[in-house]
PDB file of N, CA and C in Angstrom:
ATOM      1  N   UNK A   1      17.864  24.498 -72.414  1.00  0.00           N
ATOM      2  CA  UNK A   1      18.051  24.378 -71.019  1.00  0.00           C
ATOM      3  C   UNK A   1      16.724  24.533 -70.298  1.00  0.00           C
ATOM      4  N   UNK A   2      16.425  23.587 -68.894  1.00  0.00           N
ATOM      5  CA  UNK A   2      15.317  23.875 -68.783  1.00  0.00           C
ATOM      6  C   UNK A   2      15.211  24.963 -67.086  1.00  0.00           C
ATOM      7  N   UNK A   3      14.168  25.573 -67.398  1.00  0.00           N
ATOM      8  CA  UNK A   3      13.850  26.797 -66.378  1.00  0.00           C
ATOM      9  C   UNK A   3      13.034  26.194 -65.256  1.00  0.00           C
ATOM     10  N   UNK A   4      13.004  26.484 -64.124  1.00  0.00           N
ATOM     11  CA  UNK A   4      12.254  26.032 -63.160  1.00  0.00           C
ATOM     12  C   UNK A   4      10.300  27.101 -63.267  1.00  0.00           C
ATOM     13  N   UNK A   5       9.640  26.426 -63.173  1.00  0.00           N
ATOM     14  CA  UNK A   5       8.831  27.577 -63.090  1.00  0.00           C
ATOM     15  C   UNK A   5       8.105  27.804 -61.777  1.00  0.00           C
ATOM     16  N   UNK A   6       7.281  28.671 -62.189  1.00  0.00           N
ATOM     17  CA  UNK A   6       6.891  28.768 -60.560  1.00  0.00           C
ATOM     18  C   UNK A   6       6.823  27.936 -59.707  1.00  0.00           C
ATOM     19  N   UNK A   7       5.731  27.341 -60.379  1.00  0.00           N
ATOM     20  CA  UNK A   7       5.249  26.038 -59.495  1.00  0.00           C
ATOM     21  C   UNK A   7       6.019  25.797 -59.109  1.00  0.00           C
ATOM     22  N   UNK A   8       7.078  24.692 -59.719  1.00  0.00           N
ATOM     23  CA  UNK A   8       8.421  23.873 -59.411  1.00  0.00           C
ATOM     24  C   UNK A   8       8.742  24.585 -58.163  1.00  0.00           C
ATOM     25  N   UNK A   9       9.084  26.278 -58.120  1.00  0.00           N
ATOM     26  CA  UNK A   9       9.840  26.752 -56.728  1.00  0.00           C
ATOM     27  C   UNK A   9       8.970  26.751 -55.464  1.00  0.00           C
ATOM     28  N   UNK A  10       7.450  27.025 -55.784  1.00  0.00           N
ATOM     29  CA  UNK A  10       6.777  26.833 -54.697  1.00  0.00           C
ATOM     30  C   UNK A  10       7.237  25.593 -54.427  1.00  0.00           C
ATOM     31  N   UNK A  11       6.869  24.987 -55.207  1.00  0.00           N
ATOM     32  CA  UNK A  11       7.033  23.050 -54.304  1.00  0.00           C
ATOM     33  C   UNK A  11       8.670  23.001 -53.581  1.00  0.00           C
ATOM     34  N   UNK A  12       9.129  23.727 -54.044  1.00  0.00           N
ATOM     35  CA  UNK A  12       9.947  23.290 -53.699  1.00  0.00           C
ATOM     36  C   UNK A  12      10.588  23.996 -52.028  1.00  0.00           C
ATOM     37  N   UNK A  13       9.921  25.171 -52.014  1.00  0.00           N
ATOM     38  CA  UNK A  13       9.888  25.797 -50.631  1.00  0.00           C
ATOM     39  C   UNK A  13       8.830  25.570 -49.546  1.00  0.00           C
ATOM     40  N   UNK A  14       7.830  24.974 -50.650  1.00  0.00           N
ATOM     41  CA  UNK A  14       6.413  24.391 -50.189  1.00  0.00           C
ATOM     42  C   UNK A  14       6.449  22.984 -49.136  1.00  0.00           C
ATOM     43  N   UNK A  15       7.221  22.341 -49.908  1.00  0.00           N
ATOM     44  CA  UNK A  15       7.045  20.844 -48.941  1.00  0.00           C
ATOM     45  C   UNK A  15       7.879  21.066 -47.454  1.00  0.00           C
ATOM     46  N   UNK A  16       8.852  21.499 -47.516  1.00  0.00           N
ATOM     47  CA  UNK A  16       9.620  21.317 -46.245  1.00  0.00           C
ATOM     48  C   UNK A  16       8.540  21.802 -44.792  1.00  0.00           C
ATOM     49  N   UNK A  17       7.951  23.667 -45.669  1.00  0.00           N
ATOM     50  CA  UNK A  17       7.177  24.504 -44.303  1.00  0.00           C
ATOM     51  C   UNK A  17       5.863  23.003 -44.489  1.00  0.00           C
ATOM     52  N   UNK A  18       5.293  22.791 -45.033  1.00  0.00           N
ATOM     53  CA  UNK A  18       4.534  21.700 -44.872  1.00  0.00           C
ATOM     54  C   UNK A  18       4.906  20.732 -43.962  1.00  0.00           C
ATOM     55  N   UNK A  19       6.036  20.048 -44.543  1.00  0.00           N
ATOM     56  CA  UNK A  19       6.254  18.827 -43.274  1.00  0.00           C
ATOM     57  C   UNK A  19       6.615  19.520 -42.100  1.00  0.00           C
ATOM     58  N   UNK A  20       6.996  20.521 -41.485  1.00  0.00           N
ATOM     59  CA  UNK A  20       7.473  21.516 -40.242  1.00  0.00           C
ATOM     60  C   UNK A  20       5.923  21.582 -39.578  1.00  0.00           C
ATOM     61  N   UNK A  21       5.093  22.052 -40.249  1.00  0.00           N
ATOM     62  CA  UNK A  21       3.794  22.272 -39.798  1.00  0.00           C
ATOM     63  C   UNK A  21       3.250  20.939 -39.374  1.00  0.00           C
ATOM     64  N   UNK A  22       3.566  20.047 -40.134  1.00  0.00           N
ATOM     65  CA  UNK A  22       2.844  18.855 -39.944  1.00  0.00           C
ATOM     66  C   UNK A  22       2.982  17.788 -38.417  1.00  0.00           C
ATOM     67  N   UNK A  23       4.480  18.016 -38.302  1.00  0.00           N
ATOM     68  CA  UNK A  23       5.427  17.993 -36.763  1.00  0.00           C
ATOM     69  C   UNK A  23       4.721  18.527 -36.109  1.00  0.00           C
ATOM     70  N   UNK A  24       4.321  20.213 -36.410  1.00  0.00           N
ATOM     71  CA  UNK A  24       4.572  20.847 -34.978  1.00  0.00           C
ATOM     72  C   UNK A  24       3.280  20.510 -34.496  1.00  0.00           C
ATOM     73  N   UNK A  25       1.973  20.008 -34.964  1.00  0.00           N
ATOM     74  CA  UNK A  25       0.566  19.852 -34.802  1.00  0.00           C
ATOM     75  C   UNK A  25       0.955  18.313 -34.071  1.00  0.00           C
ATOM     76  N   UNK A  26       1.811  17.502 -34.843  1.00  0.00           N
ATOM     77  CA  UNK A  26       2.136  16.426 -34.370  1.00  0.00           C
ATOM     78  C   UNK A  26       2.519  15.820 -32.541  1.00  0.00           C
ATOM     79  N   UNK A  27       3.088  17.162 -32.490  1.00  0.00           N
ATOM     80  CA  UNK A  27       3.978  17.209 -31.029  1.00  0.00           C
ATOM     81  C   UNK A  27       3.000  17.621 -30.171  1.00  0.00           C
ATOM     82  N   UNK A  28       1.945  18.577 -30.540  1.00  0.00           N
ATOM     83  CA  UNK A  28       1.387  18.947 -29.701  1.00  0.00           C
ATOM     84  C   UNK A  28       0.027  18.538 -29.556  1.00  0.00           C
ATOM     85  N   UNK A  29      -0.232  17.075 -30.497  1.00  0.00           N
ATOM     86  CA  UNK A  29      -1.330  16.305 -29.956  1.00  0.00           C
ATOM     87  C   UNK A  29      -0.853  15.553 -29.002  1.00  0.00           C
ATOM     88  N   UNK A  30       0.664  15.051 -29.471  1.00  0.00           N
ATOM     89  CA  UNK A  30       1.101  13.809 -28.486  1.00  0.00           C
ATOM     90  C   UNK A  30       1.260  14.419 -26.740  1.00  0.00           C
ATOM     91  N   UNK A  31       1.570  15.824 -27.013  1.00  0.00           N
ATOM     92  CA  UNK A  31       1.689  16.855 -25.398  1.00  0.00           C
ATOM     93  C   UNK A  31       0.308  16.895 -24.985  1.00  0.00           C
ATOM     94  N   UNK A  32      -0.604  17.486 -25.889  1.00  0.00           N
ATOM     95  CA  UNK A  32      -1.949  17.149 -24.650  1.00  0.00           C
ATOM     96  C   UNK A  32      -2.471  16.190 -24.765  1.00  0.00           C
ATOM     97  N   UNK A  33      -1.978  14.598 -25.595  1.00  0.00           N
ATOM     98  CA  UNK A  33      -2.123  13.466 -25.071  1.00  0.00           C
ATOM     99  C   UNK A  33      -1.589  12.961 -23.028  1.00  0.00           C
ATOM    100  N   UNK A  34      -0.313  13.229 -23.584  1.00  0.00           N
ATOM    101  CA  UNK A  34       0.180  13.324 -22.167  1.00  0.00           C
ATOM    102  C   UNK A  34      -0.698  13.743 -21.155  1.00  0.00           C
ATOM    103  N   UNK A  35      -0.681  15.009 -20.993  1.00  0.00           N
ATOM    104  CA  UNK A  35      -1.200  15.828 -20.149  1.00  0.00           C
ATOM    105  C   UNK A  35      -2.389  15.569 -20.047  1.00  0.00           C
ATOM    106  N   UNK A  36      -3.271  14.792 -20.512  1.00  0.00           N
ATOM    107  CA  UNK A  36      -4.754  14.282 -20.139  1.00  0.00           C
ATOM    108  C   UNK A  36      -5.424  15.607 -21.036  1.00  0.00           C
ATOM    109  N   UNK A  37      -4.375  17.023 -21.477  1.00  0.00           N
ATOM    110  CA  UNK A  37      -5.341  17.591 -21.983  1.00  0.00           C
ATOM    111  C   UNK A  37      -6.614  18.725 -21.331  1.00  0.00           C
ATOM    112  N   UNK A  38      -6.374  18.434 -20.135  1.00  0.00           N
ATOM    113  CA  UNK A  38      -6.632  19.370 -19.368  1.00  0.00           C
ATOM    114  C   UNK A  38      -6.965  20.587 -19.078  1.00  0.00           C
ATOM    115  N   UNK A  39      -5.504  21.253 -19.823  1.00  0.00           N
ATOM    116  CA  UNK A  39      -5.686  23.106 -19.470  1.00  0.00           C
ATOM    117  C   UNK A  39      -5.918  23.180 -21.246  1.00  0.00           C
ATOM    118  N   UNK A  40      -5.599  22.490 -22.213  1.00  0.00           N
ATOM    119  CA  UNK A  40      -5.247  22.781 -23.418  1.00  0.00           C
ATOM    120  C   UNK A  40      -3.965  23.529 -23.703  1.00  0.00           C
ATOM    121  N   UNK A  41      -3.101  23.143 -23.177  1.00  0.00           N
ATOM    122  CA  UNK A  41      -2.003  23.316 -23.974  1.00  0.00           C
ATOM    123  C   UNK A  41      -1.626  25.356 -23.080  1.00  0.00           C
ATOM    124  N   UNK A  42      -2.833  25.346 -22.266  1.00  0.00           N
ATOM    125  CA  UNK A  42      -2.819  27.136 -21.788  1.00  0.00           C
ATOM    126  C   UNK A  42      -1.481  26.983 -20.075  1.00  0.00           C
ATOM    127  N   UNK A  43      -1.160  27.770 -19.814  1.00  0.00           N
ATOM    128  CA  UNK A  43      -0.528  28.462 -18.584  1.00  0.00           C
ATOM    129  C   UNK A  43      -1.195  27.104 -17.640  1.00  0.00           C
ATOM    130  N   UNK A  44      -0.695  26.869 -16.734  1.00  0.00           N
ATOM    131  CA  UNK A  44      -1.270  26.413 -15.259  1.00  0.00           C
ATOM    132  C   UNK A  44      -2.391  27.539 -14.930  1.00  0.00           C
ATOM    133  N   UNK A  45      -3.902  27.271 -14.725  1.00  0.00           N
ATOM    134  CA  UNK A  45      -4.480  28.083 -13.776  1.00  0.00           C
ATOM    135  C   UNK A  45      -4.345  27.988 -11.911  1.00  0.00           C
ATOM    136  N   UNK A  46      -4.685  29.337 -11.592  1.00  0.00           N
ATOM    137  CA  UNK A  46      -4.424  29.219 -10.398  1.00  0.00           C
ATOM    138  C   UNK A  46      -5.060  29.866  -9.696  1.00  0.00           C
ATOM    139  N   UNK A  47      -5.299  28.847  -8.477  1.00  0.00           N
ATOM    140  CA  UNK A  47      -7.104  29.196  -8.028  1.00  0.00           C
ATOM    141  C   UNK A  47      -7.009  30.478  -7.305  1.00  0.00           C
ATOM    142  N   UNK A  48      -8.096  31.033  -7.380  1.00  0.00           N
ATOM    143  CA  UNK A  48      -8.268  32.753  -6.728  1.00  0.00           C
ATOM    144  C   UNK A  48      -8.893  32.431  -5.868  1.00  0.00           C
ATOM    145  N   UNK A  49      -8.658  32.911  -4.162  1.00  0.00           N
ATOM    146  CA  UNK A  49      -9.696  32.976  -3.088  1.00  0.00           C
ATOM    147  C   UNK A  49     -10.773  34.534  -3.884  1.00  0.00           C
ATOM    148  N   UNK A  50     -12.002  33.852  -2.888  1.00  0.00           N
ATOM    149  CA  UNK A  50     -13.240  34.990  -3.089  1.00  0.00           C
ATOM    150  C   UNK A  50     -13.281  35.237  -1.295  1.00  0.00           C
ATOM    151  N   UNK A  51     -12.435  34.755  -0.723  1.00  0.00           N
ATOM    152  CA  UNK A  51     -13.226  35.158   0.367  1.00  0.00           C
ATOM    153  C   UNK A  51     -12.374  36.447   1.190  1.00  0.00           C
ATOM    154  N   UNK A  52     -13.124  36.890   1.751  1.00  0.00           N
ATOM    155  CA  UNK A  52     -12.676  38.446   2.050  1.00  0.00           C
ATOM    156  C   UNK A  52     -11.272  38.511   3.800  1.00  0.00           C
ATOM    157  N   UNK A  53     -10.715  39.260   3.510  1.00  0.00           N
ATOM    158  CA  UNK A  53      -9.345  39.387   4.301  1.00  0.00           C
ATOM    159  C   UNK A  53      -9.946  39.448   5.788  1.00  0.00           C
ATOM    160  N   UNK A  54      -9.369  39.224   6.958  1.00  0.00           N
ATOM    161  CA  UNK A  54     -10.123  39.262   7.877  1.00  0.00           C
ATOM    162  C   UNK A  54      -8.672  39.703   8.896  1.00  0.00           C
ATOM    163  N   UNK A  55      -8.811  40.395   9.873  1.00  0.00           N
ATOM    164  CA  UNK A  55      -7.647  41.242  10.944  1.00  0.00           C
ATOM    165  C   UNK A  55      -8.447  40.571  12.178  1.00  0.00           C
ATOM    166  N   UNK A  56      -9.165  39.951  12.517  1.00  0.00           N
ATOM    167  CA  UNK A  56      -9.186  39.109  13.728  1.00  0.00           C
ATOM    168  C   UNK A  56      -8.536  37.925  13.512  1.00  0.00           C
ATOM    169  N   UNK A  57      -8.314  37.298  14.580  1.00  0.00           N
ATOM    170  CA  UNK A  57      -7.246  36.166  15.189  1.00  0.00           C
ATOM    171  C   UNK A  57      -8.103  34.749  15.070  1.00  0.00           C
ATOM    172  N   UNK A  58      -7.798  33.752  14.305  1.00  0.00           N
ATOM    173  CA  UNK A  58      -8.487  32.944  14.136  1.00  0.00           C
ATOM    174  C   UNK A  58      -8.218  31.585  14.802  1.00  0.00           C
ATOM    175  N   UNK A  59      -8.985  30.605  15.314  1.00  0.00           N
ATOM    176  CA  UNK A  59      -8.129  29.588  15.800  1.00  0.00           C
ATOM    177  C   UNK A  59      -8.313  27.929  15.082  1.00  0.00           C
ATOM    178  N   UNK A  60      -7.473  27.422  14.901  1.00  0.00           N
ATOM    179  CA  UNK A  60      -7.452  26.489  14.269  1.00  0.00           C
ATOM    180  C   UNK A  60      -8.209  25.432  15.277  1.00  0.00           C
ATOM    181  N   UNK A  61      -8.762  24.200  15.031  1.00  0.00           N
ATOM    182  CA  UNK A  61      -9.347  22.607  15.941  1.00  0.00           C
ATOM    183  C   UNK A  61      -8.131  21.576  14.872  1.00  0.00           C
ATOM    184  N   UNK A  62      -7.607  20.759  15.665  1.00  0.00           N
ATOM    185  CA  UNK A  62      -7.071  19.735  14.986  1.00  0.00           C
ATOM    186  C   UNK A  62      -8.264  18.833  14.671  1.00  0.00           C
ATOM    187  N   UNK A  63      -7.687  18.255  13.600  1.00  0.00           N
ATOM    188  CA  UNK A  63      -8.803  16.984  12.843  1.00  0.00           C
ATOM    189  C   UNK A  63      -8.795  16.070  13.912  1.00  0.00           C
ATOM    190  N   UNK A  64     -10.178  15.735  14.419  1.00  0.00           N
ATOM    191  CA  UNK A  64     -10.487  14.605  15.120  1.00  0.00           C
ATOM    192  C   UNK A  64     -10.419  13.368  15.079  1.00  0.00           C
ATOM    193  N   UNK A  65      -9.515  12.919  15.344  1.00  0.00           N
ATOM    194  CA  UNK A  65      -8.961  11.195  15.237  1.00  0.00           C
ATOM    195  C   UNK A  65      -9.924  10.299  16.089  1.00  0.00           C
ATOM    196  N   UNK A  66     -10.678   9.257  15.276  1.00  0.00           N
ATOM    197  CA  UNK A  66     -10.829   8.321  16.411  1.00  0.00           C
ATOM    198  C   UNK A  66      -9.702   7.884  17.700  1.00  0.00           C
ATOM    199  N   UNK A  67     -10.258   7.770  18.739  1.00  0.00           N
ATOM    200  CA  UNK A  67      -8.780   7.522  20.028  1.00  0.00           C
ATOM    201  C   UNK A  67      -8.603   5.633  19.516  1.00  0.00           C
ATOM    202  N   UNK A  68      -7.457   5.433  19.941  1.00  0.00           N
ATOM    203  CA  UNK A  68      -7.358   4.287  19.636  1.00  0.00           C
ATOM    204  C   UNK A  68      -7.449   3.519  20.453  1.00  0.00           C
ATOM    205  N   UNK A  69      -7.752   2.098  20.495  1.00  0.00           N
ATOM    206  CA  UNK A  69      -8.526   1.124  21.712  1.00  0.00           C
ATOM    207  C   UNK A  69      -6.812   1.061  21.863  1.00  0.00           C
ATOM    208  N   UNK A  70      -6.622   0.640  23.213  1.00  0.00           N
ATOM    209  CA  UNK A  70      -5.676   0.261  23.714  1.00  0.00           C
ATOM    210  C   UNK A  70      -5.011  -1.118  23.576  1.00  0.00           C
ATOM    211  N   UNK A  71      -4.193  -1.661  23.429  1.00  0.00           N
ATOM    212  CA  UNK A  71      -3.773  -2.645  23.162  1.00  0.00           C
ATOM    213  C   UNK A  71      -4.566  -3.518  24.452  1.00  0.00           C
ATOM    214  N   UNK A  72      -4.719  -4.930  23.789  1.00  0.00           N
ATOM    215  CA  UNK A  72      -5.177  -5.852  25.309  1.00  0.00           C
ATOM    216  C   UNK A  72      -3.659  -5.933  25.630  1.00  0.00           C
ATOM    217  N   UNK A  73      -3.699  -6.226  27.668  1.00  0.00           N
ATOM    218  CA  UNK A  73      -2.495  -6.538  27.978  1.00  0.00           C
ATOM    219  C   UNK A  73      -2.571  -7.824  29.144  1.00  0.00           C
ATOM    220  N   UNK A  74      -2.068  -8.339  29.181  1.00  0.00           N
ATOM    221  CA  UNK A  74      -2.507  -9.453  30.481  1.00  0.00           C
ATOM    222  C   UNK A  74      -1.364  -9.716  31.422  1.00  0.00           C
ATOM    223  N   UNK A  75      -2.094 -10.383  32.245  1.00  0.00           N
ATOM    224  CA  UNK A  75      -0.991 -10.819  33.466  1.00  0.00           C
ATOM    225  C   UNK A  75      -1.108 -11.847  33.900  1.00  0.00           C
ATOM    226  N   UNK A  76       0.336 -12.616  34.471  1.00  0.00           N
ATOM    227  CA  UNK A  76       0.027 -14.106  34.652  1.00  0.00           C
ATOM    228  C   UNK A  76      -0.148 -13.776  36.077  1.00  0.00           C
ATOM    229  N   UNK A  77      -0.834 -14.659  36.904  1.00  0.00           N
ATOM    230  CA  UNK A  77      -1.212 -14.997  38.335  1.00  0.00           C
ATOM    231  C   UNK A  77      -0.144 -15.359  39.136  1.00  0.00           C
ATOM    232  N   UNK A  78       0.407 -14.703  39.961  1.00  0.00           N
ATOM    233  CA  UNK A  78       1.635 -15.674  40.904  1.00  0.00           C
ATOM    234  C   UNK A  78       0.945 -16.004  41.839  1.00  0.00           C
ATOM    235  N   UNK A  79       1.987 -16.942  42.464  1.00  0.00           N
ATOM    236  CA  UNK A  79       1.457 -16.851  43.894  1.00  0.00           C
ATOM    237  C   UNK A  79       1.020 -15.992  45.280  1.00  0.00           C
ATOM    238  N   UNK A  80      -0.008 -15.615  45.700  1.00  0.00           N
ATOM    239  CA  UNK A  80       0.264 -14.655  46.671  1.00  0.00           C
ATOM    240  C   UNK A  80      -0.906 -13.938  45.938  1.00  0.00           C
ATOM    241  N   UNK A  81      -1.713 -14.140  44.287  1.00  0.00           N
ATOM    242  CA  UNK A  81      -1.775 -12.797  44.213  1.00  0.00           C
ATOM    243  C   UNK A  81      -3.240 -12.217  44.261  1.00  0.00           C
ATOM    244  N   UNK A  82      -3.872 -11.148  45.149  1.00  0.00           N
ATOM    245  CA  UNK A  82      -4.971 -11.009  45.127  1.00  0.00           C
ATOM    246  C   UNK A  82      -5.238 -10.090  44.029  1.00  0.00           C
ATOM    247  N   UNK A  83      -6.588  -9.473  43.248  1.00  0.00           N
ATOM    248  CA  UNK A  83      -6.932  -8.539  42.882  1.00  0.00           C
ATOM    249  C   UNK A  83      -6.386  -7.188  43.513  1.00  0.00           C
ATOM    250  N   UNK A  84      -6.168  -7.050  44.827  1.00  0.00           N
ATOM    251  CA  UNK A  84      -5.849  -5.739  45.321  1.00  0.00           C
ATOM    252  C   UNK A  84      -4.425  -5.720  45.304  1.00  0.00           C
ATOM    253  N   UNK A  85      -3.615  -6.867  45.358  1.00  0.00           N
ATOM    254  CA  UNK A  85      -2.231  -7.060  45.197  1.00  0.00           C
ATOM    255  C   UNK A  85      -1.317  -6.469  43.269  1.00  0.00           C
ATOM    256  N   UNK A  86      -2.574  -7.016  42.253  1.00  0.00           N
ATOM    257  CA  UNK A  86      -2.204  -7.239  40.993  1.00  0.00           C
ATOM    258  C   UNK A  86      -2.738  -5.550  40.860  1.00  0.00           C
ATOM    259  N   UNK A  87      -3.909  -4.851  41.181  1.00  0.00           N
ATOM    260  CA  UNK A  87      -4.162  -3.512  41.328  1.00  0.00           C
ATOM    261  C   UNK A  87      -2.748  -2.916  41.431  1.00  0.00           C
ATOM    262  N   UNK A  88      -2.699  -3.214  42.400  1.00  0.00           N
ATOM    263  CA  UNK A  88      -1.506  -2.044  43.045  1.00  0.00           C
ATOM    264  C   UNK A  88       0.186  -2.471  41.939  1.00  0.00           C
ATOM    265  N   UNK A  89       0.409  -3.593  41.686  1.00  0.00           N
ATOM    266  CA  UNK A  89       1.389  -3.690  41.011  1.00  0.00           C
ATOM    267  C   UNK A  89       1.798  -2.417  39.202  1.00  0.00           C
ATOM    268  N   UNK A  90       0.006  -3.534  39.155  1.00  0.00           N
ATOM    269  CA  UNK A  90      -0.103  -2.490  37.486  1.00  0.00           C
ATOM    270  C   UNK A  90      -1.066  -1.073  37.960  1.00  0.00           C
ATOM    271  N   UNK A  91      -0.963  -0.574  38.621  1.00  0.00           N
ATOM    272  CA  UNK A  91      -1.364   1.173  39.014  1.00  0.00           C
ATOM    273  C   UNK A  91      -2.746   0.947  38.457  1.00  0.00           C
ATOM    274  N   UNK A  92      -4.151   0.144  38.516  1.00  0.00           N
ATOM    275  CA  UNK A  92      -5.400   0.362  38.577  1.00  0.00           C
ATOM    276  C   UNK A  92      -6.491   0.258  39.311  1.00  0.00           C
ATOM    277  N   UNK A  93      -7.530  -0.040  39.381  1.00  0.00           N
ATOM    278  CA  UNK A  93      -8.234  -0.293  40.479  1.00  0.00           C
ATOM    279  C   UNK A  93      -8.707  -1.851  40.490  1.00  0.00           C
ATOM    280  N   UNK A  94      -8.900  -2.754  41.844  1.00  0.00           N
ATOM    281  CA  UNK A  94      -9.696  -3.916  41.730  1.00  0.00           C
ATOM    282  C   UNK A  94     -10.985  -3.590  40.444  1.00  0.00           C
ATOM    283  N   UNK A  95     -11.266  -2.525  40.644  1.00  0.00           N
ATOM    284  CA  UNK A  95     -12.858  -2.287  40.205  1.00  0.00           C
ATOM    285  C   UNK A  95     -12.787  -2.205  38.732  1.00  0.00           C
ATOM    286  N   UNK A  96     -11.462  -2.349  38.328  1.00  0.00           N
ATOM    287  CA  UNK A  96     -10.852  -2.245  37.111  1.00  0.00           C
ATOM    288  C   UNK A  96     -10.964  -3.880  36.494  1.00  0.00           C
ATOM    289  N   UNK A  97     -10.030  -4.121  37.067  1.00  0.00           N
ATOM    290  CA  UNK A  97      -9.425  -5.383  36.904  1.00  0.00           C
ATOM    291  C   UNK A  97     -10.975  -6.611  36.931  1.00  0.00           C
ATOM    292  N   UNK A  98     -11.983  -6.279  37.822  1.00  0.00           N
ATOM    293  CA  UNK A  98     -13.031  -7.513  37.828  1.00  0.00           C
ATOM    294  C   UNK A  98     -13.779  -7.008  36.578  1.00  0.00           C
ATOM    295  N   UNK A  99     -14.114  -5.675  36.055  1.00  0.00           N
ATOM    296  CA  UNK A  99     -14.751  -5.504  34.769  1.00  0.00           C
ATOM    297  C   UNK A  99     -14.101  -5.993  34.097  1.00  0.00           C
ATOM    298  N   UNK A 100     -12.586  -6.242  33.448  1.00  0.00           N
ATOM    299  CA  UNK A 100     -12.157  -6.705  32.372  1.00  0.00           C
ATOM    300  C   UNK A 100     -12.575  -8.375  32.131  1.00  0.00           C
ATOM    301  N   UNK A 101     -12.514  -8.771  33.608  1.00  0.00           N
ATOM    302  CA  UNK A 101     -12.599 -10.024  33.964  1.00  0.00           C
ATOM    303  C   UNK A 101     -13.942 -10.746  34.315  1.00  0.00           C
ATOM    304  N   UNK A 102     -14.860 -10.367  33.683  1.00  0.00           N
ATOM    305  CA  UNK A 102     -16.155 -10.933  34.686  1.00  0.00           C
ATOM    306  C   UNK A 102     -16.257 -12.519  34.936  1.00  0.00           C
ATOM    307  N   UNK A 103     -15.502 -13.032  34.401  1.00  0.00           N
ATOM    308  CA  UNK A 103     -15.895 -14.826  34.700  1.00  0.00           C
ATOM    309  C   UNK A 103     -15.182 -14.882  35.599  1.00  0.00           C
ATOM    310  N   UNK A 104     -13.787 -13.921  36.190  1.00  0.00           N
ATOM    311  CA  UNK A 104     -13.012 -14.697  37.236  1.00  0.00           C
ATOM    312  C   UNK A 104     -13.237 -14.964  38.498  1.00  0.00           C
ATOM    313  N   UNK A 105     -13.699 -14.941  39.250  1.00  0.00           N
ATOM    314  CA  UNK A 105     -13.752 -14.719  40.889  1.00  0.00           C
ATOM    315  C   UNK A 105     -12.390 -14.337  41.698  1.00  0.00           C
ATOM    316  N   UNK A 106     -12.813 -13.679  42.085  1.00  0.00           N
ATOM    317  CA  UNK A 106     -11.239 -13.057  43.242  1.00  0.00           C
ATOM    318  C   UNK A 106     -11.129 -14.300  44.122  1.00  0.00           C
ATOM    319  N   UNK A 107     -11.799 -15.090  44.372  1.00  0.00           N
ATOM    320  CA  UNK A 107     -11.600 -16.381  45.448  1.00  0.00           C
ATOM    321  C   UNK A 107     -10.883 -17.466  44.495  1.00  0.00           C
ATOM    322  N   UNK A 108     -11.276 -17.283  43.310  1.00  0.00           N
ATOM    323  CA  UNK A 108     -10.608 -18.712  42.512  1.00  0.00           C
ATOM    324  C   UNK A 108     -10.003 -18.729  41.502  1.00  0.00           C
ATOM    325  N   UNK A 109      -8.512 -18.210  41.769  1.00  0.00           N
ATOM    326  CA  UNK A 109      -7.881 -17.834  40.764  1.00  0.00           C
ATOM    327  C   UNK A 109      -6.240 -19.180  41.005  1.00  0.00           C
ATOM    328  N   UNK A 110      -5.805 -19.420  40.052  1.00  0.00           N
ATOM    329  CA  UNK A 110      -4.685 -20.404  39.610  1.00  0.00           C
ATOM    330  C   UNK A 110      -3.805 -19.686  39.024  1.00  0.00           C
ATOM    331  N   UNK A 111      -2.593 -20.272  40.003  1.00  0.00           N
ATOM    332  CA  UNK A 111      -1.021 -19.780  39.369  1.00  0.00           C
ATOM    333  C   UNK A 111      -0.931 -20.233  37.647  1.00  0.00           C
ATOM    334  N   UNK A 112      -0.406 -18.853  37.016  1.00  0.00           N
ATOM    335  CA  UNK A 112      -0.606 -19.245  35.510  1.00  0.00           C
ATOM    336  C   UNK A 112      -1.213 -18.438  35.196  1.00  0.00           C
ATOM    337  N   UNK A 113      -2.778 -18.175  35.656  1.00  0.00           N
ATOM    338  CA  UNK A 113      -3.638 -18.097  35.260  1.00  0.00           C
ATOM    339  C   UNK A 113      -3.556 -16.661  34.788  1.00  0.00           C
ATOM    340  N   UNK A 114      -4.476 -16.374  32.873  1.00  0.00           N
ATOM    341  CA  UNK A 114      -3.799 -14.962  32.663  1.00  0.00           C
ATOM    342  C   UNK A 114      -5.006 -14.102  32.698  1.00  0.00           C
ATOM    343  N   UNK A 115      -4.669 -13.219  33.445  1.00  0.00           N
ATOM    344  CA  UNK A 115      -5.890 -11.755  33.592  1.00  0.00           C
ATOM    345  C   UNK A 115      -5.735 -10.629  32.657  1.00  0.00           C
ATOM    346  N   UNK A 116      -6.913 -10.563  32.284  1.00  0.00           N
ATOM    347  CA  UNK A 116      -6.769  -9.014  31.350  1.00  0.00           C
ATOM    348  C   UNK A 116      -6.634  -8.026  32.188  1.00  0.00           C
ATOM    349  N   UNK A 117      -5.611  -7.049  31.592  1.00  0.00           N
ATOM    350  CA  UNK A 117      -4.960  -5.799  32.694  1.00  0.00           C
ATOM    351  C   UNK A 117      -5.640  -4.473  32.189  1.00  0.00           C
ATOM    352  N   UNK A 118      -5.896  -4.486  30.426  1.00  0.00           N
ATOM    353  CA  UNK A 118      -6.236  -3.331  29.967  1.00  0.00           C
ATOM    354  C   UNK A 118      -6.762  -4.015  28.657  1.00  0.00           C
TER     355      UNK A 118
END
């Protein structure tokens, strides 16, 4: 009859923890594949302030936005209508209205005709 001998039992308790080991190295290349690998496989770090506690009152500035240009807006010409007339309708000044406009003349303006308002 034949006897197992040593060897034989190592191998034979031998291969399985082998292939187990071989997995678990396996899994955890493909995990800090994933992970870019990063921390190594450690805890999340998490950042420590250095800067010291302070009991005065602090005040925040909001982030400075460029302002935004205003939309152009125009207006058609009726009849009747002067610069001081089209002023007063849309709430600005003549002195408004001829800067937007420098080619127009207040004397020679045509029904239709469209003025920049803003």
């Amino acid at each position: 009859m034949w006897t197992p001998s040593r060897r034989d039992e190592l191998a034979r308790y031998a291969a399985p923890v082998a292939f187990l080991v071989a997995i678990t190295i396996l899994i955890l290349l493909v995990r800090a594949g994933i992970n870019g690998g990063a921390n190594g496989g450690s805890a999340p770090r998490v950042p420590v302030s250095t800067a010291a506690a302070t009991t005065s009152a602090t005040t925040t500035t909001p982030a400075s936005t460029e302002p935004r240009k205003p939309k152009k807006q125009f207006y058609a010409v009726e009849r009747g209508d002067t610069f001081g007339v089209i002023a007063t309708k849309l709430g600005t000044t003549v002195e408004a209205l001829q800067a937007l406009n420098p080619g127009v003349s207040s004397n020679s303006r045509t029904i239709g005709q469209k003025l920049r308002v803003k």
